[in-house]
C-alpha atoms as a PDB file:
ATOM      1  CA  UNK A   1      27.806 -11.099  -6.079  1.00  0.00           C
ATOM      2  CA  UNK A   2      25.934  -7.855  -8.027  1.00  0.00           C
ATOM      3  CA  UNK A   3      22.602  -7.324  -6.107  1.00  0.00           C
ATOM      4  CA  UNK A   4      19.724  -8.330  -8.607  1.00  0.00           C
ATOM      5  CA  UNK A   5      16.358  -8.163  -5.986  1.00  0.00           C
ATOM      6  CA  UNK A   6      15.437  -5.554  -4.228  1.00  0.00           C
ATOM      7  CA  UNK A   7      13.083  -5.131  -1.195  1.00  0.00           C
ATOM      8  CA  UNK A   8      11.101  -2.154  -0.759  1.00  0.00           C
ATOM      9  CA  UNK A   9       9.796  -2.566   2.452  1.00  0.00           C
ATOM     10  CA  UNK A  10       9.498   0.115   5.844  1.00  0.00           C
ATOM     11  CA  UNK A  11       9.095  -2.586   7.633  1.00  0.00           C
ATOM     12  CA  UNK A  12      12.888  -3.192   8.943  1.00  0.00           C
ATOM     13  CA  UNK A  13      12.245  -6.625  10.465  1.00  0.00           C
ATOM     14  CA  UNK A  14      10.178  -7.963   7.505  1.00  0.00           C
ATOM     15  CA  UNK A  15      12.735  -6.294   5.010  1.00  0.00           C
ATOM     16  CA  UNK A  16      15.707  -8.467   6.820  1.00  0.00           C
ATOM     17  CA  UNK A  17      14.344 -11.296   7.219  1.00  0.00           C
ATOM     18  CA  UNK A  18      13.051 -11.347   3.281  1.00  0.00           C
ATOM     19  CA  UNK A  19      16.436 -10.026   2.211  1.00  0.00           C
ATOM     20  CA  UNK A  20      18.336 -12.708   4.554  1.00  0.00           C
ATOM     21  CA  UNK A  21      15.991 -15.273   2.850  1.00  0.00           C
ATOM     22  CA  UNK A  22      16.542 -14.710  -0.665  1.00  0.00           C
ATOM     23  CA  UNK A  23      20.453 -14.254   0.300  1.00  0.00           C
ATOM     24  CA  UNK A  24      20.230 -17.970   1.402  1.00  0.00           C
ATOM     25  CA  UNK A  25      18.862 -19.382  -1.348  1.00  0.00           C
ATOM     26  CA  UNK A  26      21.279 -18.117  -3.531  1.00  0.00           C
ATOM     27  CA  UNK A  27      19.188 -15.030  -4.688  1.00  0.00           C
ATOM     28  CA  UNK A  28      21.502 -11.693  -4.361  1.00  0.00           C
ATOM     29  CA  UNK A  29      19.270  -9.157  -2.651  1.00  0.00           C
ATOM     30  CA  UNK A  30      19.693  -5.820  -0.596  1.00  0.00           C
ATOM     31  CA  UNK A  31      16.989  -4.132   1.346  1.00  0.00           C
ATOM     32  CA  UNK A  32      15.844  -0.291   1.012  1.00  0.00           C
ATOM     33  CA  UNK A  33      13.644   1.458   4.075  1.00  0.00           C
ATOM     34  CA  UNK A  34      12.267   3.883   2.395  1.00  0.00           C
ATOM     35  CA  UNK A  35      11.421   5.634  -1.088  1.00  0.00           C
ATOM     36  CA  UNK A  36      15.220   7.668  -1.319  1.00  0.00           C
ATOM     37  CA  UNK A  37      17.085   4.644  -0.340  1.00  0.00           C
ATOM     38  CA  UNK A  38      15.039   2.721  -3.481  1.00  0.00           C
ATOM     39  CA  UNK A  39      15.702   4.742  -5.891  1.00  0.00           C
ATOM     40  CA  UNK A  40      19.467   5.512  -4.887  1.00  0.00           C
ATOM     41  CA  UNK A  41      20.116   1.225  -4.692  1.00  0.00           C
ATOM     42  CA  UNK A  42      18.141   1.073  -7.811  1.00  0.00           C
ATOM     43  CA  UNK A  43      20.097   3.691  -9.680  1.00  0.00           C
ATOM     44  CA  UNK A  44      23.473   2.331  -8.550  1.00  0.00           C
ATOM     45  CA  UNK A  45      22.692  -1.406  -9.205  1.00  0.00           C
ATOM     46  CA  UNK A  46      21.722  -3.494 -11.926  1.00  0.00           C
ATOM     47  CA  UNK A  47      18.297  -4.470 -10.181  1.00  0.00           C
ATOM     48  CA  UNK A  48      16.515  -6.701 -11.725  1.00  0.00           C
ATOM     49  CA  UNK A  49      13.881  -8.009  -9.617  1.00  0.00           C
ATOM     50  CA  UNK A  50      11.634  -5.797  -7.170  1.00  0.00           C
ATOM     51  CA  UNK A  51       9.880  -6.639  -4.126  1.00  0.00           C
ATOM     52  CA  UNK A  52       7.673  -3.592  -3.064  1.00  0.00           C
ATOM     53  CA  UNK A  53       5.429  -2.812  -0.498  1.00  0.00           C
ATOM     54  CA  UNK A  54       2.396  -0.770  -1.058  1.00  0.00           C
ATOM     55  CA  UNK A  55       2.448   1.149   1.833  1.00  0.00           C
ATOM     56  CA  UNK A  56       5.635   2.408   2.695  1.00  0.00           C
ATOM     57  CA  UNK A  57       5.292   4.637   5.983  1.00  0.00           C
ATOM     58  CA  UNK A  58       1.725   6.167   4.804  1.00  0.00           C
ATOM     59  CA  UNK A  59       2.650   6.697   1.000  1.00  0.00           C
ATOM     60  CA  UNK A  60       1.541   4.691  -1.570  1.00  0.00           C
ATOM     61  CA  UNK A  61       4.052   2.339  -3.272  1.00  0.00           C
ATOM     62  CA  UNK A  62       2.687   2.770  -6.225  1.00  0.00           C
ATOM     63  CA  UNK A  63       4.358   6.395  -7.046  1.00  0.00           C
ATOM     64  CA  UNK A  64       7.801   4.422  -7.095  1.00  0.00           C
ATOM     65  CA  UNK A  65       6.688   2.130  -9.921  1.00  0.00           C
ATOM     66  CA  UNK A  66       7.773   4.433 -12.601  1.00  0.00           C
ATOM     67  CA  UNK A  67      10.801   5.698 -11.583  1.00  0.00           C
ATOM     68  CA  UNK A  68      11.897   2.147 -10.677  1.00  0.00           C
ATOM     69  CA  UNK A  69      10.833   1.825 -14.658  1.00  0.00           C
ATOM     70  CA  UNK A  70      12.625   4.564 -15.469  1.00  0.00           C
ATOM     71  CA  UNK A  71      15.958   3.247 -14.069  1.00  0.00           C
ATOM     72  CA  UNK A  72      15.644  -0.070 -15.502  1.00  0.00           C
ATOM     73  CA  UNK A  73      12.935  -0.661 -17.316  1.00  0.00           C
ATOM     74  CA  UNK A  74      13.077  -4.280 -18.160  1.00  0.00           C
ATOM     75  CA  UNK A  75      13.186  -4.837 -14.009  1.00  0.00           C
ATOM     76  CA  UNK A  76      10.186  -7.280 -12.661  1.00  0.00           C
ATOM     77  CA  UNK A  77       7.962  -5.826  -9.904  1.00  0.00           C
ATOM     78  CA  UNK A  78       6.593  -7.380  -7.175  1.00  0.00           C
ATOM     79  CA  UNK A  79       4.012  -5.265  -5.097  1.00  0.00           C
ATOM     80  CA  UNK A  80       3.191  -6.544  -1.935  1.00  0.00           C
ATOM     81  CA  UNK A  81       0.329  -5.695   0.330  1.00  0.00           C
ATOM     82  CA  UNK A  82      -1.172  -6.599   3.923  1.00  0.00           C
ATOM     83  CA  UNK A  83      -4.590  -4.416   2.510  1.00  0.00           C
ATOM     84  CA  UNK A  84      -5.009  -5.966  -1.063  1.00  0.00           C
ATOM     85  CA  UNK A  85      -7.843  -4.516  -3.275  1.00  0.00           C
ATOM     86  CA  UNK A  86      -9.180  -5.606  -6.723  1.00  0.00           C
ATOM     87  CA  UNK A  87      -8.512  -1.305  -7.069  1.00  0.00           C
ATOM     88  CA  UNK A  88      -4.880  -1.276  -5.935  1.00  0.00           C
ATOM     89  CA  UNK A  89      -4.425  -4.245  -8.146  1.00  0.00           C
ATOM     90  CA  UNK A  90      -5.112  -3.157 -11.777  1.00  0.00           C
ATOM     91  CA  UNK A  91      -3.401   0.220 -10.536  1.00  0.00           C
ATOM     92  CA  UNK A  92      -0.040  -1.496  -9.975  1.00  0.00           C
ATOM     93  CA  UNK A  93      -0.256  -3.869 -13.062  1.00  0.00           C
ATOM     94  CA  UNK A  94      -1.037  -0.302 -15.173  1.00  0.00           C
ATOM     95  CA  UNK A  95       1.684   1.433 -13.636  1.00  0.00           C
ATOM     96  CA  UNK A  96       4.114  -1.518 -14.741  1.00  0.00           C
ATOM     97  CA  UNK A  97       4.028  -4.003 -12.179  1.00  0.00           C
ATOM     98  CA  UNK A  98       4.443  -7.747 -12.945  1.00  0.00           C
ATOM     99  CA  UNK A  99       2.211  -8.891 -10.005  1.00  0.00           C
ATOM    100  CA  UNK A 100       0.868  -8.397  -7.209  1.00  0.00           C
ATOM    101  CA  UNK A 101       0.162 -10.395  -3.967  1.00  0.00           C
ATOM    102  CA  UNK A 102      -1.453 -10.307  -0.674  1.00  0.00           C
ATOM    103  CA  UNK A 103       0.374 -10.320   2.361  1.00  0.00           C
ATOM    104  CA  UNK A 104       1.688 -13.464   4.630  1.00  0.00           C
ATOM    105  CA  UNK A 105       3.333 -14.739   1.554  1.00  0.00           C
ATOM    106  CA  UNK A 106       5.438 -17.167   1.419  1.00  0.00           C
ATOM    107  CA  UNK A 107       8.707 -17.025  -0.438  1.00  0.00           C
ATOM    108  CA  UNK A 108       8.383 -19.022  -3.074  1.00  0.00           C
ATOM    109  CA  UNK A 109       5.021 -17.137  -4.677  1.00  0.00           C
ATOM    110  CA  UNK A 110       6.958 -14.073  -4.334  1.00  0.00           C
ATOM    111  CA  UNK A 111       9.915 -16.082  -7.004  1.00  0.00           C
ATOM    112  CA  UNK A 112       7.265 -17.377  -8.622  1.00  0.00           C
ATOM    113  CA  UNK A 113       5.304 -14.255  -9.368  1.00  0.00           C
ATOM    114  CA  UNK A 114       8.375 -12.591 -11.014  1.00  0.00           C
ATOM    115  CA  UNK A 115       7.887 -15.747 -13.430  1.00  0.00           C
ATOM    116  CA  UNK A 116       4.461 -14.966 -14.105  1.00  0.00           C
ATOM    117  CA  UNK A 117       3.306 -12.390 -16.644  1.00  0.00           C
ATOM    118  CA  UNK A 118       0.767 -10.802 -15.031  1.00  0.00           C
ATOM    119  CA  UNK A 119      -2.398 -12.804 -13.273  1.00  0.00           C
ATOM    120  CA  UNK A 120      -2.277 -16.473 -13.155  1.00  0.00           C
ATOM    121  CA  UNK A 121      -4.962 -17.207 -16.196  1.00  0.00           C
ATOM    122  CA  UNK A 122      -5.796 -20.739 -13.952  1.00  0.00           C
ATOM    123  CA  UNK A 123      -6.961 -18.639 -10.971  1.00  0.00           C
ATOM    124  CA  UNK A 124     -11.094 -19.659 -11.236  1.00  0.00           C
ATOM    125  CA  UNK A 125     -12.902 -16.508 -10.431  1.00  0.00           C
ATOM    126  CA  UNK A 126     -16.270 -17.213  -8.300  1.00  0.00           C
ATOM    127  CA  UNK A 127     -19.335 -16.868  -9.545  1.00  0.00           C
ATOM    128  CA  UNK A 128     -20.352 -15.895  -6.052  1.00  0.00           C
ATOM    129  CA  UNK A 129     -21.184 -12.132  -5.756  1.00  0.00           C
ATOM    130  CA  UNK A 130     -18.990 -10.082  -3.367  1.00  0.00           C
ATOM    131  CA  UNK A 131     -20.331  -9.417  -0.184  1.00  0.00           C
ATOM    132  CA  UNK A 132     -21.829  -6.195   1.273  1.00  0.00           C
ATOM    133  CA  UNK A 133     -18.215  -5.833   3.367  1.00  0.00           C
ATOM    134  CA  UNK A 134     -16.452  -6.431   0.502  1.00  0.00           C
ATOM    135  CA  UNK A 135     -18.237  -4.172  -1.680  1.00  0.00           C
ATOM    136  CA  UNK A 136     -17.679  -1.882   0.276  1.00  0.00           C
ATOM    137  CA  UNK A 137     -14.157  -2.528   1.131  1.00  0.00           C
ATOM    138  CA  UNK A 138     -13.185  -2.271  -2.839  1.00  0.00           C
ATOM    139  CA  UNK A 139     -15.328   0.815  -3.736  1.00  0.00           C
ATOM    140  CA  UNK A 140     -13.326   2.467  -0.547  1.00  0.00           C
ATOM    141  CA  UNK A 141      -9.738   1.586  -2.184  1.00  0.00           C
ATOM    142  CA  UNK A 142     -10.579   2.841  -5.595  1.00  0.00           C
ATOM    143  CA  UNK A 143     -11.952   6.142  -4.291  1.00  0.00           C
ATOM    144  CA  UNK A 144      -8.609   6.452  -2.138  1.00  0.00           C
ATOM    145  CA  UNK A 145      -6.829   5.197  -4.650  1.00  0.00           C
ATOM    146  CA  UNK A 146      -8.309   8.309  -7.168  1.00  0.00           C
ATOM    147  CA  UNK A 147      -7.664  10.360  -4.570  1.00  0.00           C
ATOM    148  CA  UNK A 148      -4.084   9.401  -4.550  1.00  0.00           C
ATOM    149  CA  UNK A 149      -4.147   7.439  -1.052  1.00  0.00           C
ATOM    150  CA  UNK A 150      -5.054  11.830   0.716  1.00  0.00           C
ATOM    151  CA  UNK A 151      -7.482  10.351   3.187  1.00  0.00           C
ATOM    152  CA  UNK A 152      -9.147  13.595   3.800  1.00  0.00           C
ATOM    153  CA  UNK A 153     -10.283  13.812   0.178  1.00  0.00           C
ATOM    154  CA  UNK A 154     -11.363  10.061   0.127  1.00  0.00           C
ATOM    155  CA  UNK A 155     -13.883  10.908   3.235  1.00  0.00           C
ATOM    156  CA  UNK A 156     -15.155  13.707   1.979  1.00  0.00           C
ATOM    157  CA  UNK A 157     -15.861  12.267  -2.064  1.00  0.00           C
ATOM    158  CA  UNK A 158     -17.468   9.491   0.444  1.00  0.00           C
ATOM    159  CA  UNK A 159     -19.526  12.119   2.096  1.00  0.00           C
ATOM    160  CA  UNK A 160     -17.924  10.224   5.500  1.00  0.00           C
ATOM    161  CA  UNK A 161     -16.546  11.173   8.878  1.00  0.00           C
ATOM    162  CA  UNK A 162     -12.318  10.950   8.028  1.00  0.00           C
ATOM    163  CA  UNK A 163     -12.378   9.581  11.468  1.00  0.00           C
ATOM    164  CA  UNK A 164     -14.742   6.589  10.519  1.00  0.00           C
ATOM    165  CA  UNK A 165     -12.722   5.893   7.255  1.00  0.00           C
ATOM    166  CA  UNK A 166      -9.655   5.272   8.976  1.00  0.00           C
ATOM    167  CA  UNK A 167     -11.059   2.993  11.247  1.00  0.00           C
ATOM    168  CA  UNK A 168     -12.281   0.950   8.425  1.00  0.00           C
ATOM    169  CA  UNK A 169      -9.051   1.345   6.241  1.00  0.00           C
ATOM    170  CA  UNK A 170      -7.154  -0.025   9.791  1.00  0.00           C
ATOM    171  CA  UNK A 171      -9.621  -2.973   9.550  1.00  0.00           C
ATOM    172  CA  UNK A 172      -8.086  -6.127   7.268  1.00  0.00           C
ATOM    173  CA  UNK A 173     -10.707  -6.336   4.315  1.00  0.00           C
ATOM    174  CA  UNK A 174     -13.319  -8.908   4.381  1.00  0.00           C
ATOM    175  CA  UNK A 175     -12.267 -12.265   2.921  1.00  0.00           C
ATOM    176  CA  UNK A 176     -14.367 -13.984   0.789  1.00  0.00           C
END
């Protein structure tokens, strides 16, 4: 059976176990560590799905979305991420993702989000304002995020200690 997922993920434990998963449900996937390994599956495989995590050992994820594009581009990707931000989010979906989704997830959102074209339209948004933490959580992300994820730049457009913004980027963000 021709691989058709792939998982992008540095996490080897996670990456086997989703790749094993998929494998038993009749899915064929293969797993990639690391940026190289991506792109070298991708280019010798028909891949047509892709599960990809955002951070893969401190780079963004979202610098492979168009060179996974440019291999196939009529692949679905899936961008997973244990830090999601409302930032990160419209960056992926601009850069050609199909969705993206906050980590635990379970396996069946991930099949059902390569269904989807782009967000859910049913999701209700809150009319609840965001709180303070949260605020502050998402204005962080999209600074990093125009920074292109350099933490040293993102402290100092912050006018913050780099020291105190990685101790709130190691913090989950604030649920609401």
């Amino acid at each position: 059976m021709t691989p058709s997922i792939l998982i992008i993920d540095d996490d080897p434990t996670f990456n086997s176990i989703l790749v094993r998963t998929l494998n038993r449900r009749g899915h064929a996937a293969i797993g990639a560590l690391n940026a190289e390994q991506a792109l070298e599956m991708a280019g010798e495989h028909q891949i047509e799905r892709i599960v990809l995590d955002l951070n893969l050992n401190g780079a963004s994820g979202l610098a492979l979305i168009p060179q996974l594009l440019a291999i196939n581009g009529a692949c679905r990707i899936v961008v997973l991420t244990g830090y999601g931000s409302i930032a990160t989010a419209v960056e992926a979906v601009k850069r050609g993702a199909t969705q993206y989704l906050a980590k635990p997830v379970e396996i069946e959102a991930i099949l059902g989000a390569f269904d989807d074209d782009g967000f859910p339209e049913d999701n209700p948004t809150s009319d609840e304002p965001l709180s303070m933490d949260r605020l502050e959580w998402e204005h962080i992300q999209r600074i990093l995020n125009e920074h292109e994820g350099n933490i040293s730049a993102t402290a100092r457009a912050l006018k913050m200690h780099r020291r105190t913004l990685q101790r709130k980027l190691a913090k989950r963000p604030v649920r609401d």
